[in-house]
N, C-alpha and C. Protein backbone atom coordinates (compact mmCIF):
# COMPACT_ATOMS: atom_id res chain seq x y z
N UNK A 1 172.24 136.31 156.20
CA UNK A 1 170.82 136.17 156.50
C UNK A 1 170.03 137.04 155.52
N UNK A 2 168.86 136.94 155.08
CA UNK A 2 168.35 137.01 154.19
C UNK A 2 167.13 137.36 154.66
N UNK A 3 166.45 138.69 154.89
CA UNK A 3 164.85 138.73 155.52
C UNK A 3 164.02 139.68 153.72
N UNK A 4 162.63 138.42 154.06
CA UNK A 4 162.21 138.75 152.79
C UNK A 4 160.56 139.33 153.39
N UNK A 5 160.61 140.40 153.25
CA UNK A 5 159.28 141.33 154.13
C UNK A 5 158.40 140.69 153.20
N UNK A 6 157.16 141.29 153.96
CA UNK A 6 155.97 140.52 153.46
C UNK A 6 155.44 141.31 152.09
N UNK A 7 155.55 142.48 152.26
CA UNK A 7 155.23 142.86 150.93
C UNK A 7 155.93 142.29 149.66
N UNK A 8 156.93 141.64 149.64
CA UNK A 8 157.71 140.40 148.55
C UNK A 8 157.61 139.46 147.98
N UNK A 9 155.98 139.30 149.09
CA UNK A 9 155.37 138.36 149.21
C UNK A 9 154.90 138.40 147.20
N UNK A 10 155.39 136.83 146.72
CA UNK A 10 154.64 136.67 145.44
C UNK A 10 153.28 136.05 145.23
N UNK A 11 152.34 136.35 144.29
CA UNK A 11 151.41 135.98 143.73
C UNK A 11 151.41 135.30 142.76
N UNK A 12 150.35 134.23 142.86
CA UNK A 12 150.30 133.12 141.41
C UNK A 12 149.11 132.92 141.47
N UNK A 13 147.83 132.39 140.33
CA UNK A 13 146.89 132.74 140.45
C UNK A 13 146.64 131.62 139.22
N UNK A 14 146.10 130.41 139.54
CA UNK A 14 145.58 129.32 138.49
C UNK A 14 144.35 128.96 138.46
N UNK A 15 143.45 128.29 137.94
CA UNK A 15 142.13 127.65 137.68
C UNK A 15 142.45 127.04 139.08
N UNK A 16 143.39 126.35 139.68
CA UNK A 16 142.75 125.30 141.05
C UNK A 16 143.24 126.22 142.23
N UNK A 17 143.90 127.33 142.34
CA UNK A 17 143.74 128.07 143.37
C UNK A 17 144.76 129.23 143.61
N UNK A 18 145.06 129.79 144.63
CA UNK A 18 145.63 131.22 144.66
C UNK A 18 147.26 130.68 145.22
N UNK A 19 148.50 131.03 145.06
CA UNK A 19 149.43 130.63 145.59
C UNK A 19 150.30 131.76 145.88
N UNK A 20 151.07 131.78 147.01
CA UNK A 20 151.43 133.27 147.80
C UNK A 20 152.98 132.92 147.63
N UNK A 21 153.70 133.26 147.46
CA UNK A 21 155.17 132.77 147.82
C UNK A 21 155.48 133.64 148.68
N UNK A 22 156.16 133.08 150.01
CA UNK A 22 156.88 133.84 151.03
C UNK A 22 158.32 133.67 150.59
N UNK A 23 159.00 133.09 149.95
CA UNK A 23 160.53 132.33 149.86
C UNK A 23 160.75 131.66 149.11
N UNK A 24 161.96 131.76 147.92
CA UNK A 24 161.73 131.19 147.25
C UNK A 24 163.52 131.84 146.51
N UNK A 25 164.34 131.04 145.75
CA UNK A 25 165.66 131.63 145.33
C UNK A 25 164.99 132.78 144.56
N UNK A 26 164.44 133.30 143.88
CA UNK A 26 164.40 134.80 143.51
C UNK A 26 163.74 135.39 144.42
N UNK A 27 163.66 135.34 145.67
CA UNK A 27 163.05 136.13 146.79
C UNK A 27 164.12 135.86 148.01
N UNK A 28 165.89 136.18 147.18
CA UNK A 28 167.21 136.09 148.40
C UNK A 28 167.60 134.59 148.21
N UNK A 29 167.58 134.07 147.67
CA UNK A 29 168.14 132.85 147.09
C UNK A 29 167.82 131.67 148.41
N UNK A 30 166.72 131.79 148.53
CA UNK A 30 166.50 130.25 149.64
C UNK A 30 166.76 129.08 148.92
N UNK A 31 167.27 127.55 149.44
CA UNK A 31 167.18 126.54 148.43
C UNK A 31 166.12 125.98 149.03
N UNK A 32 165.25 126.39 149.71
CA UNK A 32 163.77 125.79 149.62
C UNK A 32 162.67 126.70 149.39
N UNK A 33 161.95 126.36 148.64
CA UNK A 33 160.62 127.12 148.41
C UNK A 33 159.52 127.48 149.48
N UNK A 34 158.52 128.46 149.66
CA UNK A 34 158.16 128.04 150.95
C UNK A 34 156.70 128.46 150.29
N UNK A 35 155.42 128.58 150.36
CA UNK A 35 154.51 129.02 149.68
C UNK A 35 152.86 128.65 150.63
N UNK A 36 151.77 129.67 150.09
CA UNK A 36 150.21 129.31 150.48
C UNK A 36 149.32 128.83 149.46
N UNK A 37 148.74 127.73 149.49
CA UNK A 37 147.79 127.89 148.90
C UNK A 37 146.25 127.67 149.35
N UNK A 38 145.30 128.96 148.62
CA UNK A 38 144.32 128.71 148.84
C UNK A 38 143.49 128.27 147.84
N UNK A 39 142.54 127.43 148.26
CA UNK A 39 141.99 126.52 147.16
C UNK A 39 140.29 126.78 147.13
N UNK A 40 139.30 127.57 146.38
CA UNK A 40 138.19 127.73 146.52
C UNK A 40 137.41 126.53 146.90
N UNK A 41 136.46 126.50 147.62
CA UNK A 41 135.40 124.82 148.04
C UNK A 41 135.05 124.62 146.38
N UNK A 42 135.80 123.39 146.75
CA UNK A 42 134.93 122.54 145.06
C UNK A 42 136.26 122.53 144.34
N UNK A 43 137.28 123.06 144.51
CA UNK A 43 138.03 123.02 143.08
C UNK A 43 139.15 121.88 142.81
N UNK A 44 139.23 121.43 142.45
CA UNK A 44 140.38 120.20 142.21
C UNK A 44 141.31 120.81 141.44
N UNK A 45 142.58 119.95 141.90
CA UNK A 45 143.58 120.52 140.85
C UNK A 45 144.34 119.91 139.99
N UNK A 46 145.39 119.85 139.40
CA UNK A 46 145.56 118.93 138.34
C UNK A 46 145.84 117.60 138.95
N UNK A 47 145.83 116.65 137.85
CA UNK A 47 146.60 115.63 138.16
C UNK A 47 147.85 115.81 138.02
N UNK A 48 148.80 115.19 138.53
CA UNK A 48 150.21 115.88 138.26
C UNK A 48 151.39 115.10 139.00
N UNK A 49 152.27 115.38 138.87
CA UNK A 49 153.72 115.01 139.91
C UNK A 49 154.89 115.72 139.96
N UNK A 50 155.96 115.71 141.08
CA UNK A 50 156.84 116.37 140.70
C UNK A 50 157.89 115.86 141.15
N UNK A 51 159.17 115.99 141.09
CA UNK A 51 160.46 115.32 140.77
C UNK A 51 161.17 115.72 142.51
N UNK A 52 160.57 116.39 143.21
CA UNK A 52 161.21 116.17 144.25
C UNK A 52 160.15 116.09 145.50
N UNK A 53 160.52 115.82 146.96
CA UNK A 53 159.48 116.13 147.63
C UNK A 53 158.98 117.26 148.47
N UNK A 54 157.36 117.49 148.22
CA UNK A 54 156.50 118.40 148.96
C UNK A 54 156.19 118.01 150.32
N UNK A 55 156.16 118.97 151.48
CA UNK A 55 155.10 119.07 152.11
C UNK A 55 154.30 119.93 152.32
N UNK A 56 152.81 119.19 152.65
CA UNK A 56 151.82 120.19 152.86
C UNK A 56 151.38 120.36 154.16
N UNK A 57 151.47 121.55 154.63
CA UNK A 57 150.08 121.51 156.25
C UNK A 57 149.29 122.66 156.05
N UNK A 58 147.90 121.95 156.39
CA UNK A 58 146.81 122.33 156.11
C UNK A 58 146.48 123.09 157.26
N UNK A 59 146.30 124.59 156.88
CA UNK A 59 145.72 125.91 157.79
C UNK A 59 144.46 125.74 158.49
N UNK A 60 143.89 125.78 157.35
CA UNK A 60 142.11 125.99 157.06
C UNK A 60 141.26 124.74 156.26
N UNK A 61 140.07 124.41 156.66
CA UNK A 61 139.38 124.22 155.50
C UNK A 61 139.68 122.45 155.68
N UNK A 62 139.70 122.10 154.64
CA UNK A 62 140.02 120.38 154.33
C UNK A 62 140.01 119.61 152.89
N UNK A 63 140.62 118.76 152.50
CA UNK A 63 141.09 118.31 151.51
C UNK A 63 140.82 116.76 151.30
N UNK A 64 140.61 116.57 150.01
CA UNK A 64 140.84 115.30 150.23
C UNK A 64 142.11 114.84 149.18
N UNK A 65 143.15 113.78 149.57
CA UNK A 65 144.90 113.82 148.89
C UNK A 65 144.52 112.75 148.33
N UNK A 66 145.05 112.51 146.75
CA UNK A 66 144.84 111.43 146.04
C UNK A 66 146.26 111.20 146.01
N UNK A 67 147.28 110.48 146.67
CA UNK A 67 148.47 110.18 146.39
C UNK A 67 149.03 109.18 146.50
N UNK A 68 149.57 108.79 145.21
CA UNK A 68 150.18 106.87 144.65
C UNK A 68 148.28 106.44 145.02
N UNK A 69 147.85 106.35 144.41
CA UNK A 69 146.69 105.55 144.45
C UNK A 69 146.05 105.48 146.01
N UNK A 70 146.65 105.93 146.82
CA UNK A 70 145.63 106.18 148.40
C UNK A 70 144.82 107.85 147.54
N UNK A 71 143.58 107.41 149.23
CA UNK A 71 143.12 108.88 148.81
C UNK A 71 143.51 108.42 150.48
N UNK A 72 143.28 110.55 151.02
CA UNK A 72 143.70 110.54 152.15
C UNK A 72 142.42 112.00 152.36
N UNK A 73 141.55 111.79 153.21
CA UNK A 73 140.76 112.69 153.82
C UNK A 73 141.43 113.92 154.92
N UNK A 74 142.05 115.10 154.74
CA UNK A 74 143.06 115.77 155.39
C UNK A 74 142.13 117.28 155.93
N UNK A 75 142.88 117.63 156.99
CA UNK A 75 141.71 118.80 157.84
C UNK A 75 142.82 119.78 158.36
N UNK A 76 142.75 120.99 158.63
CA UNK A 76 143.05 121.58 159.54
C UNK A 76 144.48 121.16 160.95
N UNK A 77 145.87 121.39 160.60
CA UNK A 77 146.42 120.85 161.35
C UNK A 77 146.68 119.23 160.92
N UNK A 78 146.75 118.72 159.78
CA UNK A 78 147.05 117.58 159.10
C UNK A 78 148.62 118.25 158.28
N UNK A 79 148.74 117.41 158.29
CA UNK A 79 150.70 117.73 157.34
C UNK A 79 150.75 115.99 156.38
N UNK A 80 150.74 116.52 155.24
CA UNK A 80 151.06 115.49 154.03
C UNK A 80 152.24 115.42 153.55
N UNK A 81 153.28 114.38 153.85
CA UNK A 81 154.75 114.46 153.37
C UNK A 81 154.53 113.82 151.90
N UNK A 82 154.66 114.47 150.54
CA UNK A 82 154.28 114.32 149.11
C UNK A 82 155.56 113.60 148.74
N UNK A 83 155.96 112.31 148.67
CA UNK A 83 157.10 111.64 147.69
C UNK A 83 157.22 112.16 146.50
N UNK A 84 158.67 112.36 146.13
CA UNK A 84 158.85 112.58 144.80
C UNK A 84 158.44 111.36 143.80
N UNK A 85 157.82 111.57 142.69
CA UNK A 85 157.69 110.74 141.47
C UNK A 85 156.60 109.88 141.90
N UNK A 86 155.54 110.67 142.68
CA UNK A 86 154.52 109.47 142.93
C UNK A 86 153.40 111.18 142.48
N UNK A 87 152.39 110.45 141.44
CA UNK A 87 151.23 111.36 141.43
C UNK A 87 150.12 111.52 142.38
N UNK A 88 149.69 112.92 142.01
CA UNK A 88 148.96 113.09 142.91
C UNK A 88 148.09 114.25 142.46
N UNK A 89 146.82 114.19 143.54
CA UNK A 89 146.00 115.44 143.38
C UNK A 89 145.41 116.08 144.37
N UNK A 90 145.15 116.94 144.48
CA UNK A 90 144.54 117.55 145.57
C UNK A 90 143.18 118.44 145.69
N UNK A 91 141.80 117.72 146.21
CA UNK A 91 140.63 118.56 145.67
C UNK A 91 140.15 119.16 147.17
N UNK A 92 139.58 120.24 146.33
CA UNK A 92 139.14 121.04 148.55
C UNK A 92 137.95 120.67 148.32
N UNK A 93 137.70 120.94 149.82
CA UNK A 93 136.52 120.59 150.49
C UNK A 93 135.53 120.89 149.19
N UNK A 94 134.54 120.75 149.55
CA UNK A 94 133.07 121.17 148.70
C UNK A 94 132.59 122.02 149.20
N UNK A 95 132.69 122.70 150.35
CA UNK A 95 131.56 123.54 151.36
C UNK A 95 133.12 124.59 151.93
N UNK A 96 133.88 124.42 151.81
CA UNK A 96 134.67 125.54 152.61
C UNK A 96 136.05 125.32 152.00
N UNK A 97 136.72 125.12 151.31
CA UNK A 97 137.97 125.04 150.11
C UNK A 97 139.13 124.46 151.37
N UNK A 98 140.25 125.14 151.05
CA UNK A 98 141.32 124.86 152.16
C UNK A 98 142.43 126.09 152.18
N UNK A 99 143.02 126.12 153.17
CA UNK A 99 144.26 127.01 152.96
C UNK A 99 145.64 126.00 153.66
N UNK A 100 146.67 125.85 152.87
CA UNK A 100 148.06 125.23 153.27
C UNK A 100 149.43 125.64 152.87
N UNK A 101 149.95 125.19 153.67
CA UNK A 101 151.50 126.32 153.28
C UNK A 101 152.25 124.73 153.22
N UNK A 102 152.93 125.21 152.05
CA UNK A 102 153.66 124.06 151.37
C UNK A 102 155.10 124.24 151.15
N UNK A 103 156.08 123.49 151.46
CA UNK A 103 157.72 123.88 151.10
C UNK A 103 158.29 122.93 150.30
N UNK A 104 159.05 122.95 149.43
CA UNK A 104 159.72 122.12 148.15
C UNK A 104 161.28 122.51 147.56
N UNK A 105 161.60 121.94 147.62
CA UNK A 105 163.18 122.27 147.72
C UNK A 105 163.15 123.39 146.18
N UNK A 106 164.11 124.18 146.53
CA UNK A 106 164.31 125.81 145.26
C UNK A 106 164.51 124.40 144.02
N UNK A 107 163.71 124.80 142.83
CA UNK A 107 163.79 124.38 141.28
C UNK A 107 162.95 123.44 141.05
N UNK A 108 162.09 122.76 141.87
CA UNK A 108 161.46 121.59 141.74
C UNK A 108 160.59 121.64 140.60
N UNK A 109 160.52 120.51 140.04
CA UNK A 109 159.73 120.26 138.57
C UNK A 109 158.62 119.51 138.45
N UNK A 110 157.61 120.20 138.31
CA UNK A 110 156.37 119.97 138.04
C UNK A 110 155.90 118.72 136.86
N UNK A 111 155.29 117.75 137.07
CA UNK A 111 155.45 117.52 135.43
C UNK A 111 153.89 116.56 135.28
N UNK A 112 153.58 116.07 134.14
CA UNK A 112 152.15 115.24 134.20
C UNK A 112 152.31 113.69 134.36
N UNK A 113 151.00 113.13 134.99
CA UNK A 113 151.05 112.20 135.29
C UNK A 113 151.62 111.16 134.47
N UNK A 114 151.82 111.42 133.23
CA UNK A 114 152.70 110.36 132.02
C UNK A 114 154.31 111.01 132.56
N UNK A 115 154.98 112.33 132.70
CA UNK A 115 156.16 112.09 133.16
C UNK A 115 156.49 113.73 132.20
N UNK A 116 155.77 114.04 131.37
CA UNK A 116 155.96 115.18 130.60
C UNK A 116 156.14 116.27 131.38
N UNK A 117 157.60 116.97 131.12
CA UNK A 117 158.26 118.23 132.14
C UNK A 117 157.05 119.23 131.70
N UNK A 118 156.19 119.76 133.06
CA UNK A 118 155.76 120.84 132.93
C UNK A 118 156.55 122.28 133.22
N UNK A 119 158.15 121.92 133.68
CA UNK A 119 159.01 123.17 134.18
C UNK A 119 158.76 123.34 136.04
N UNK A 120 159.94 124.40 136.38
CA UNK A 120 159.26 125.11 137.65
C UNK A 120 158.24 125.58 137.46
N UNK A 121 157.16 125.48 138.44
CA UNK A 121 156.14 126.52 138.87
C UNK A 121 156.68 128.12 138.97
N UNK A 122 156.02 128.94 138.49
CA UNK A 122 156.20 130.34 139.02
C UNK A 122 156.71 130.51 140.55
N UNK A 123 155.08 130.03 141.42
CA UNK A 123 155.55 129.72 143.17
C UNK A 123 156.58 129.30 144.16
N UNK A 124 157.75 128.88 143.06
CA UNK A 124 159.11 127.47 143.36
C UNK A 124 159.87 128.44 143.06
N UNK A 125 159.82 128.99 141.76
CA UNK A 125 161.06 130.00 140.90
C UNK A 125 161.53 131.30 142.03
């Protein structure tokens, strides 16, 4: 067993929002990632995809999910199961951003909407 205190807690810090890692294989070798993100009101984030699947549930705040060509209007207590190899985006609210804790299996690969490896995320690693 593996307890990873909160002060272990990692930081990541991009143009579309703040990301916390609670868990993650260099934080005791989990093979799933476990992570927060908070997203300022207004900010969108990339377009993007990644090679395995996310989920998201939403804390705080509200979102709207652009994924495989749906958009999906998401709030507080909403959970988004993210398919691998389908793009997607995620923009917060306009008036109050969002906060969601997201898990992704340990190594998952980020990459752009044409298919170009962006690598692990820091937040995953």
């Amino acid at each position: 067993m593996t307890v990873i205190r909160g002060a272990q807690a990692r930081r990541s810090e991009t143009p579309s929002g703040v990301m916390t890692t609670f868990a993650s294989p260099t934080q005791g070798g989990a093979s799933r990632s476990l992570w927060k993100v908070e997203a300022k009101p207004g900010v969108a984030g990339p377009v993007h995809d990644f090679d395995s699947e996310q989920v998201w549930s939403w804390l705080a705040g509200a979102a709207t999910v652009e994924l495989g060509g749906e958009t999906f209007a998401v709030a507080a207590g909403d959970v988004v199961v993210m398919p691998a190899h389908t793009v997607r985006q995620v923009l917060a609210d306009p008036e109050n951003g969002y906060v969601a804790v997201v898990t992704a299996p340990a190594g998952a690969r980020a990459m752009s909407a044409d298919g170009a490896d962006y690598g692990v995320p820091p937040w995953i690693a």
